[in-house]
Protein backbone atom coordinates (compact mmCIF):
# COMPACT_ATOMS: atom_id res chain seq x y z
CA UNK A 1 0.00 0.00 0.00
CA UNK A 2 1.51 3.56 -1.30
CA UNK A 3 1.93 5.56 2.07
CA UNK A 4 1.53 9.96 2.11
CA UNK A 5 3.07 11.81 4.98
CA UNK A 6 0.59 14.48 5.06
CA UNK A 7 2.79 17.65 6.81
CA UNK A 8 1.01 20.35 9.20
CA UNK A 9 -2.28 18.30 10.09
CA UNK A 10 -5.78 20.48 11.60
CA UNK A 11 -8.37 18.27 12.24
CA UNK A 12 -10.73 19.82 9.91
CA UNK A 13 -8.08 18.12 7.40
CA UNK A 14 -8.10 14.91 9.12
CA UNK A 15 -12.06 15.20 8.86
CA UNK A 16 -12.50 15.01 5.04
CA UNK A 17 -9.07 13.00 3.96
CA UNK A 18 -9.93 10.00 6.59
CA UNK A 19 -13.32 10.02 5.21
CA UNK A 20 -12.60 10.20 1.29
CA UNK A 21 -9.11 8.15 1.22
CA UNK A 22 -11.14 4.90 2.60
CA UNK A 23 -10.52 2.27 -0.26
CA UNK A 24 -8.49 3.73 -2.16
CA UNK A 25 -5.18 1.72 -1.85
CA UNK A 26 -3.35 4.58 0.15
CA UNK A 27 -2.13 5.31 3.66
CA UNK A 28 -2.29 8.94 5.07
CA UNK A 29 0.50 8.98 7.69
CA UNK A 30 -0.86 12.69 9.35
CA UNK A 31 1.68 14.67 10.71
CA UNK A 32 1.47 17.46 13.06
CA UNK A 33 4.56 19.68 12.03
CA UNK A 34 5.10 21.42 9.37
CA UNK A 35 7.61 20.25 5.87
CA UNK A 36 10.63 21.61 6.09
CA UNK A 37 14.16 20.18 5.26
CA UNK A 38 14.34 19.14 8.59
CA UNK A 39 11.27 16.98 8.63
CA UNK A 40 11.72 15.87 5.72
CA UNK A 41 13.22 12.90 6.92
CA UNK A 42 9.69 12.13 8.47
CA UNK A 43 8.39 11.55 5.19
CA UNK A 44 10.80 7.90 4.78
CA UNK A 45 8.92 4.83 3.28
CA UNK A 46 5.91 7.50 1.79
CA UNK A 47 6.31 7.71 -2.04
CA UNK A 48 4.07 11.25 -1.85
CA UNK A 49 3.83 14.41 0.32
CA UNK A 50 0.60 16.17 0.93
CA UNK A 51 1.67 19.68 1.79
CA UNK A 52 0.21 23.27 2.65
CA UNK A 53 0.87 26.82 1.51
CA UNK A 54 3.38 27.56 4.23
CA UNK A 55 5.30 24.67 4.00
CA UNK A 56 9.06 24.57 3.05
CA UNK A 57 9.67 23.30 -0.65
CA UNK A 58 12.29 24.29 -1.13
CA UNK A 59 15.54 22.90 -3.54
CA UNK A 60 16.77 22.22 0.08
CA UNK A 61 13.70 20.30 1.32
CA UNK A 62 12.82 18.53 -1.97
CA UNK A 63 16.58 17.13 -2.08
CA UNK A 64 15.77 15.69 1.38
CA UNK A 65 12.45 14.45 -0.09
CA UNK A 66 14.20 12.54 -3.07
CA UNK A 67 16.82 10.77 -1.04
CA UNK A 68 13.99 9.61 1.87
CA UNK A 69 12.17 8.11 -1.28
CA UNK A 70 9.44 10.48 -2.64
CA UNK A 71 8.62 11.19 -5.77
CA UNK A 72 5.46 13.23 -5.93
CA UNK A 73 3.85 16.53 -3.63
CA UNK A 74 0.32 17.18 -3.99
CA UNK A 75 -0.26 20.96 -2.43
CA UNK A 76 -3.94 21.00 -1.02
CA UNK A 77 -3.81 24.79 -2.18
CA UNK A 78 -4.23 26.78 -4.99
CA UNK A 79 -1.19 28.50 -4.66
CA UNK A 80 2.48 27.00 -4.78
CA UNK A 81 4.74 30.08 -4.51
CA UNK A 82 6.25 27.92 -1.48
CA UNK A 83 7.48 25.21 -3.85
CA UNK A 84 10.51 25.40 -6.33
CA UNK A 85 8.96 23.69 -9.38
CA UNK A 86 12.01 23.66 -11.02
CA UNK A 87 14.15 22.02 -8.50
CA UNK A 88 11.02 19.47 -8.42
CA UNK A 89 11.67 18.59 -12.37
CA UNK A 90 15.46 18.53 -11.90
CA UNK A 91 15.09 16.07 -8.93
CA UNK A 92 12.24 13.77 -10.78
CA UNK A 93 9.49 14.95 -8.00
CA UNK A 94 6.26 15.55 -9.26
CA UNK A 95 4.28 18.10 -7.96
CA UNK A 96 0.11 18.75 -7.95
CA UNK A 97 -2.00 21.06 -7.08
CA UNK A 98 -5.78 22.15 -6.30
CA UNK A 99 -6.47 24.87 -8.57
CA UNK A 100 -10.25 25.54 -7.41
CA UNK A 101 -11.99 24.23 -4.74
CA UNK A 102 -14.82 26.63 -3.48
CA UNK A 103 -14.10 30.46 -4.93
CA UNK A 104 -17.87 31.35 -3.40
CA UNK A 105 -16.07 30.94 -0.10
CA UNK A 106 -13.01 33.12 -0.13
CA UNK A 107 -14.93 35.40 -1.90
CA UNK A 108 -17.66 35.47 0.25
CA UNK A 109 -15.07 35.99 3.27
CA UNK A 110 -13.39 38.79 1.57
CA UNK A 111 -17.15 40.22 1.31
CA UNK A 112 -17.31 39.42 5.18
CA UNK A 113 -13.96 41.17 6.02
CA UNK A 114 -15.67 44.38 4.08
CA UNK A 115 -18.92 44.38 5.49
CA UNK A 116 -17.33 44.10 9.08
CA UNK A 117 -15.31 46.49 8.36
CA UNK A 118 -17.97 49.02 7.06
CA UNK A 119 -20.41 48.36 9.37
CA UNK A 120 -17.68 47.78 12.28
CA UNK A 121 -19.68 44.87 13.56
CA UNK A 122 -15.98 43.57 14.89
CA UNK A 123 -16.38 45.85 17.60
CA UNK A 124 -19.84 46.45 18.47
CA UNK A 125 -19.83 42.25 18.91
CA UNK A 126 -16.77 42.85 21.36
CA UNK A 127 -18.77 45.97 23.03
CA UNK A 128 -21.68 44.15 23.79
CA UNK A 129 -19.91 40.92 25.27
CA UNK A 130 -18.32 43.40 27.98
CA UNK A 131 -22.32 45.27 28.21
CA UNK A 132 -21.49 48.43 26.65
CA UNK A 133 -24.12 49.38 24.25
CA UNK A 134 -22.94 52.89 23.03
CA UNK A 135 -23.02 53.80 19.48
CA UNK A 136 -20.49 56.11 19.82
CA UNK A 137 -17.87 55.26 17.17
CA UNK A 138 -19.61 52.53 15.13
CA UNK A 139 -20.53 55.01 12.57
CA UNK A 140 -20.43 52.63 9.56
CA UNK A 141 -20.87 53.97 5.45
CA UNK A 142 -23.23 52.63 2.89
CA UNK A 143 -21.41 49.82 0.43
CA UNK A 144 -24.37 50.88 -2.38
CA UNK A 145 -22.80 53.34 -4.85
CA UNK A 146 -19.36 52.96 -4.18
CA UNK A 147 -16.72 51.82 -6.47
CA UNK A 148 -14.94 48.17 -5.77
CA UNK A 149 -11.42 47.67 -7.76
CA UNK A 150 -11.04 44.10 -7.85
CA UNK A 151 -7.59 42.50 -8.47
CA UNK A 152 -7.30 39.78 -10.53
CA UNK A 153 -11.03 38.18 -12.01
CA UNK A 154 -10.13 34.57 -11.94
CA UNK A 155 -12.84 32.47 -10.22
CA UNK A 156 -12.71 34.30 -6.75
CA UNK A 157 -12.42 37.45 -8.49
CA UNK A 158 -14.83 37.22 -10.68
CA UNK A 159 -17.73 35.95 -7.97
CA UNK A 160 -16.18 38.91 -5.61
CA UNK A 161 -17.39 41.08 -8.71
CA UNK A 162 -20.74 39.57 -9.09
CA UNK A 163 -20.99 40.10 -5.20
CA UNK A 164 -19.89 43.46 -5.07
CA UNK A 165 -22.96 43.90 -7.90
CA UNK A 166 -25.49 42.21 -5.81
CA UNK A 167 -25.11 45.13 -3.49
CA UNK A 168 -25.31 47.83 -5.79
CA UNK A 169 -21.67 48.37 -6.19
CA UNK A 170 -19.76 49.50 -8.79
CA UNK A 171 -16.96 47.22 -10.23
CA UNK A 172 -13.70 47.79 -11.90
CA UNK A 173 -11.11 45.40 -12.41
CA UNK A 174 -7.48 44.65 -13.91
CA UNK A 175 -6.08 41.25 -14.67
CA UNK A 176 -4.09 40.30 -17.38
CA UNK A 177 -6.54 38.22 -19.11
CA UNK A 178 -10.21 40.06 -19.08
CA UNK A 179 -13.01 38.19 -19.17
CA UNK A 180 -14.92 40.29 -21.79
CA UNK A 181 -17.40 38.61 -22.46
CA UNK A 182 -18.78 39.88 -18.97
CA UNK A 183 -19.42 43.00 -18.72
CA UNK A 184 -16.80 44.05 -16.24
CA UNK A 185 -14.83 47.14 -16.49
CA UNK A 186 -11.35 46.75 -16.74
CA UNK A 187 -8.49 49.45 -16.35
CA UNK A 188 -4.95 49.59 -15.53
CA UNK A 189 -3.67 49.26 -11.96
CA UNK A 190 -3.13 52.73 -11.58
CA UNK A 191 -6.86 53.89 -12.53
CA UNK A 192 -7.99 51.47 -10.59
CA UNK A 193 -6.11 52.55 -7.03
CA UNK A 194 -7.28 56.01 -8.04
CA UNK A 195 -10.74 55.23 -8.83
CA UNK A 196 -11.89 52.74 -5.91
CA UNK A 197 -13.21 53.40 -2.79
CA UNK A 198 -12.47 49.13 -2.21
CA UNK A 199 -10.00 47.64 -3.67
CA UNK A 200 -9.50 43.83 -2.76
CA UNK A 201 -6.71 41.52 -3.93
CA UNK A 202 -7.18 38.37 -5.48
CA UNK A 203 -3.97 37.64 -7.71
CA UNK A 204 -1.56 35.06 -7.26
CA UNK A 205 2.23 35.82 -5.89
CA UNK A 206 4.58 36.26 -8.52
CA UNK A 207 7.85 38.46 -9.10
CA UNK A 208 6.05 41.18 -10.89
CA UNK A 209 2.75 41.24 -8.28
CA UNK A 210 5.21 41.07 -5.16
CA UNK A 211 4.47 44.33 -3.11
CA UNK A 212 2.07 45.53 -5.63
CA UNK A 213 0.31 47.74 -3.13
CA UNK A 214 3.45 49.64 -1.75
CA UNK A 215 3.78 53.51 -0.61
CA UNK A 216 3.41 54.69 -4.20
CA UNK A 217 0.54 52.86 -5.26
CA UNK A 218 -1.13 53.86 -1.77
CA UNK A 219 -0.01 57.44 -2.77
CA UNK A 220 -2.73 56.82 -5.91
CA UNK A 221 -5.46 56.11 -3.87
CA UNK A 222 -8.42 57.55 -2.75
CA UNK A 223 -7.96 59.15 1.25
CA UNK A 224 -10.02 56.57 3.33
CA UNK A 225 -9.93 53.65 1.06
CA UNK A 226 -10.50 50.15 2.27
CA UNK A 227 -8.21 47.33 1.44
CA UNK A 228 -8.74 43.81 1.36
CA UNK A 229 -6.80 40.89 0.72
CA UNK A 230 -7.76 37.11 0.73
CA UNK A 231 -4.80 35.71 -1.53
CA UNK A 232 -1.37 36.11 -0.58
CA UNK A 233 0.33 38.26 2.18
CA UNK A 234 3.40 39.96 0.00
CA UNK A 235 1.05 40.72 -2.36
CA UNK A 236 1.09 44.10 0.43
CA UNK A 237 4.22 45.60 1.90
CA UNK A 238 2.86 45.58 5.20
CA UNK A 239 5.14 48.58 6.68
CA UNK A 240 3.57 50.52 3.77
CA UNK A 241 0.24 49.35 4.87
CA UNK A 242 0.74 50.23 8.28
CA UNK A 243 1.52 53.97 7.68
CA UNK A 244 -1.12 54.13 5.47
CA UNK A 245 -3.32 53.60 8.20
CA UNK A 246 -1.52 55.70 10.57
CA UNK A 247 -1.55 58.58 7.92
CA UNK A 248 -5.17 58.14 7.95
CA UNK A 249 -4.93 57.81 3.92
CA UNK A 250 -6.53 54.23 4.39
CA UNK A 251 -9.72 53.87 5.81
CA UNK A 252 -9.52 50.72 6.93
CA UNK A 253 -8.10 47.13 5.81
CA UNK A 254 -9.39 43.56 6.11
CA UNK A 255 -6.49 40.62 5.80
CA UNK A 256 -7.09 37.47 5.81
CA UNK A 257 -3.80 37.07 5.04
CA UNK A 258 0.09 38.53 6.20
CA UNK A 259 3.78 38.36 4.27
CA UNK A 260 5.52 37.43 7.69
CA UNK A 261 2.19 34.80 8.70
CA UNK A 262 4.27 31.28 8.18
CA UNK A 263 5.15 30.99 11.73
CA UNK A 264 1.90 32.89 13.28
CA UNK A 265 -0.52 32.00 11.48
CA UNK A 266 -3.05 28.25 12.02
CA UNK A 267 -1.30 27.95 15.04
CA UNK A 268 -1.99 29.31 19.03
CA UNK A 269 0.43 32.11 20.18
CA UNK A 270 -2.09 33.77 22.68
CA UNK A 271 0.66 32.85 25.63
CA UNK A 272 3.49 34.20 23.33
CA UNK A 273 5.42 37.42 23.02
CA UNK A 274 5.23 38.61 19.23
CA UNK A 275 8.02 39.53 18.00
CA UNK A 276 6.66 40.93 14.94
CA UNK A 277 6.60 44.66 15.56
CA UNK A 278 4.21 45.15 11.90
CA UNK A 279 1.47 42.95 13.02
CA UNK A 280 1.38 43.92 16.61
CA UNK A 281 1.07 47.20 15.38
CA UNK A 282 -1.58 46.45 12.55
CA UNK A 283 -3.50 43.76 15.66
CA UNK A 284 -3.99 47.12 17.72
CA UNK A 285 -5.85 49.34 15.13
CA UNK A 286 -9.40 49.86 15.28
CA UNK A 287 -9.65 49.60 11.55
CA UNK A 288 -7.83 46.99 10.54
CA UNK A 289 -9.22 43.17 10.87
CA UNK A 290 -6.95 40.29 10.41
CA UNK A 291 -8.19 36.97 10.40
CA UNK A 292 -5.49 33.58 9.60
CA UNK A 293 -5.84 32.40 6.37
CA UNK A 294 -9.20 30.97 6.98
CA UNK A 295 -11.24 32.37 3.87
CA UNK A 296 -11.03 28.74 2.48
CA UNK A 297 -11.93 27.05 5.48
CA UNK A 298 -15.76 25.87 4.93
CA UNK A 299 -17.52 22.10 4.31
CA UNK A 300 -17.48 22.62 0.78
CA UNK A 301 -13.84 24.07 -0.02
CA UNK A 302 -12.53 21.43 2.53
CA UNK A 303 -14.12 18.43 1.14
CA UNK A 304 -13.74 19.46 -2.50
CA UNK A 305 -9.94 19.96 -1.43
CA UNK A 306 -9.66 16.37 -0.49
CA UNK A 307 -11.44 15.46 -3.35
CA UNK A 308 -9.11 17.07 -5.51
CA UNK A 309 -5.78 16.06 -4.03
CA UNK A 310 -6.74 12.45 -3.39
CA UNK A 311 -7.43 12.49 -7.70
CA UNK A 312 -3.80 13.93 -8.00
CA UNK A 313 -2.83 11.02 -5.94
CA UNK A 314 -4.73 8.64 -8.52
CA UNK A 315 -3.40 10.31 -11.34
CA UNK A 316 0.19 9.86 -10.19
CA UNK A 317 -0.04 6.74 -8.82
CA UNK A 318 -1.54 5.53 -12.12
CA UNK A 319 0.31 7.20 -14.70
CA UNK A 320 -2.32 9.64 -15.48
CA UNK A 321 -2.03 13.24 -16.92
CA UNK A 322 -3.99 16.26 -15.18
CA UNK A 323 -3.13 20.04 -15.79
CA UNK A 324 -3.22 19.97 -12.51
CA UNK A 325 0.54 18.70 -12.10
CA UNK A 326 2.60 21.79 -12.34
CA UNK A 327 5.70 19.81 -13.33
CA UNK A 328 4.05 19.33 -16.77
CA UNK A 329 1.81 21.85 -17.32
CA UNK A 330 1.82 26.04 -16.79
CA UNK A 331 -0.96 26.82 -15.07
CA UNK A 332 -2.81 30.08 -15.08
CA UNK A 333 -4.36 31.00 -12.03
């Protein structure tokens, strides 16, 4: 029986892989930490990996990999700026990932981080808890009529847009492939930090969109715009961000995600001292609302990620091709 040691285990991950891997010829070994080159070793007599978004795949780790007998990763993410693809091909690893799973639910949770944030229901619920029912300061604004720049229209993007619609919004957007064919207005990057009143990210990490929103693009936007991201952390330079707030040039700014989160975030640090001056700083605004990576975390996006790595599995295991194996195929995302 082929074995995966599957790195960085929650139990909402043990939930649906227990449940859909029954009869189907493999073992999941779960482990609780996460891959790096120096568990790598854990991985010996497993012919795959199962591994998350801030795992270590490095050349490093994937050498370590190859000479403890694997020969395939399957990412249970979208995202695989964590993994050196190349190194992978050099070494004879192949790698997989889940390119869509639910995009209703991160978009919906990017729509949750904004409505929060407009309607500051993140502090009257902490208010009320402690029996303080003054209004005072939960002056919210109206979503209806204001402009949303969305980021990227793949499939989160492009629900976030039909969203946005649904409450009267209007939508621009930039991506380097437009969709067209639906109606959305695109613009360049520039127009579109000048023009929104939202702007929310939803792009994947690259060279060219690391630190897109910086101190100059913040410079082009409007004075109290709100900023959301739900796709990857240095997509934002986060000391930019944080002045930006300070400044009072952004009104507010919903992450779901942070460049320095790998060893904060899906884990409990509440007895801790952060040494992360940026977030502590960011954790004490009114304004800002961070929540850890969690837009994907419903039934549906969990079960359908499962679904979807335990078919890379098959596909490997078989011989199979998938455009889902990045070691193959280029991927648009």
């Amino acid at each position: 029986m082929d074995k995966i040691a599957f790195y960085d285990t929650k139990t909402y991950d043990r939930k649906w892989f227990t449940a859909l891997s029954e009869n189907t010829g493999v073992e999941i070994c779960f482990l609780e930490m996460r891959l790096n080159a120096d568990t790598a070793p854990l991985a010996a007599g497993c012919r795959i990996v199962c591994a998350f978004v801030n795992d270590d795949l490095s050349q490093k780790t994937l050498t370590v990999l190859k000479n403890n007998g694997v020969s395939a990763v399957v990412m249970r993410c979208a995202g695989y700026n964590n993994v050196d693809v190349k190194a992978a091909e050099n070494l004879g690893i192949r790698v997989y990932r889940v390119p869509s799973y639910s995009p209703t639910s991160v978009a919906e949770h990017a729509m949750a981080l904004l409505l929060s944030l407009a309607r500051k229901t993140h502090r009257a619920f902490v208010r009320t808890r402690e029996r303080n029912f003054s209004l005072e300061g939960l002056e919210g604004i109206d979503l209806k009529g204001r402009t949303c720049g969305v980021v990227g229209t793949g499939k989160v993007g492009y629900e976030l847009c039909n969203m946005c619609r649904g409450f009267g919004m209007k939508v621009v957007a930039y991506d380097l492939y437009p969709r067209w064919e639906s109606g959305i207005e695109y613009t360049d990057l520039d127009e579109l930090f000048k023009r929104s009143d939202v702007i929310s990210l939803h792009c994947p990490l690259t060279p060219e969109t690391y630190h897109m929103v910086d101190s100059h693009a913040i410079e082009l936007m409007k004075p109290g715009v709100y900023i959301i991201n739900t796709s990857r952390g240095p997509l934002i330079d986060s000391s930019a961000l944080l002045e930006g707030i300070k400044s009072g040039k952004i009104g507010a700014a919903g992450l779901d995600v942070y460049e320095e989160e790998a060893e904060v975030f899906y884990e409990d640090v509440s007895l801790e001292v952060m040494e992360d001056d940026v977030l502590n700083l960011l954790l004490s605004q009114p304004n800002v609302l961070v929540t850890s990576h969690q837009a994907f975390l419903t039934d549906e996006a969990l079960e359908a990620i499962a679904r979807t790595t335990l078919q890379n599995v098959r596909c490997f295991l078989l011989g199979e091709e998938t455009d889902r194996e990045l070691t193959k195929t280029a991927v648009n995302v």
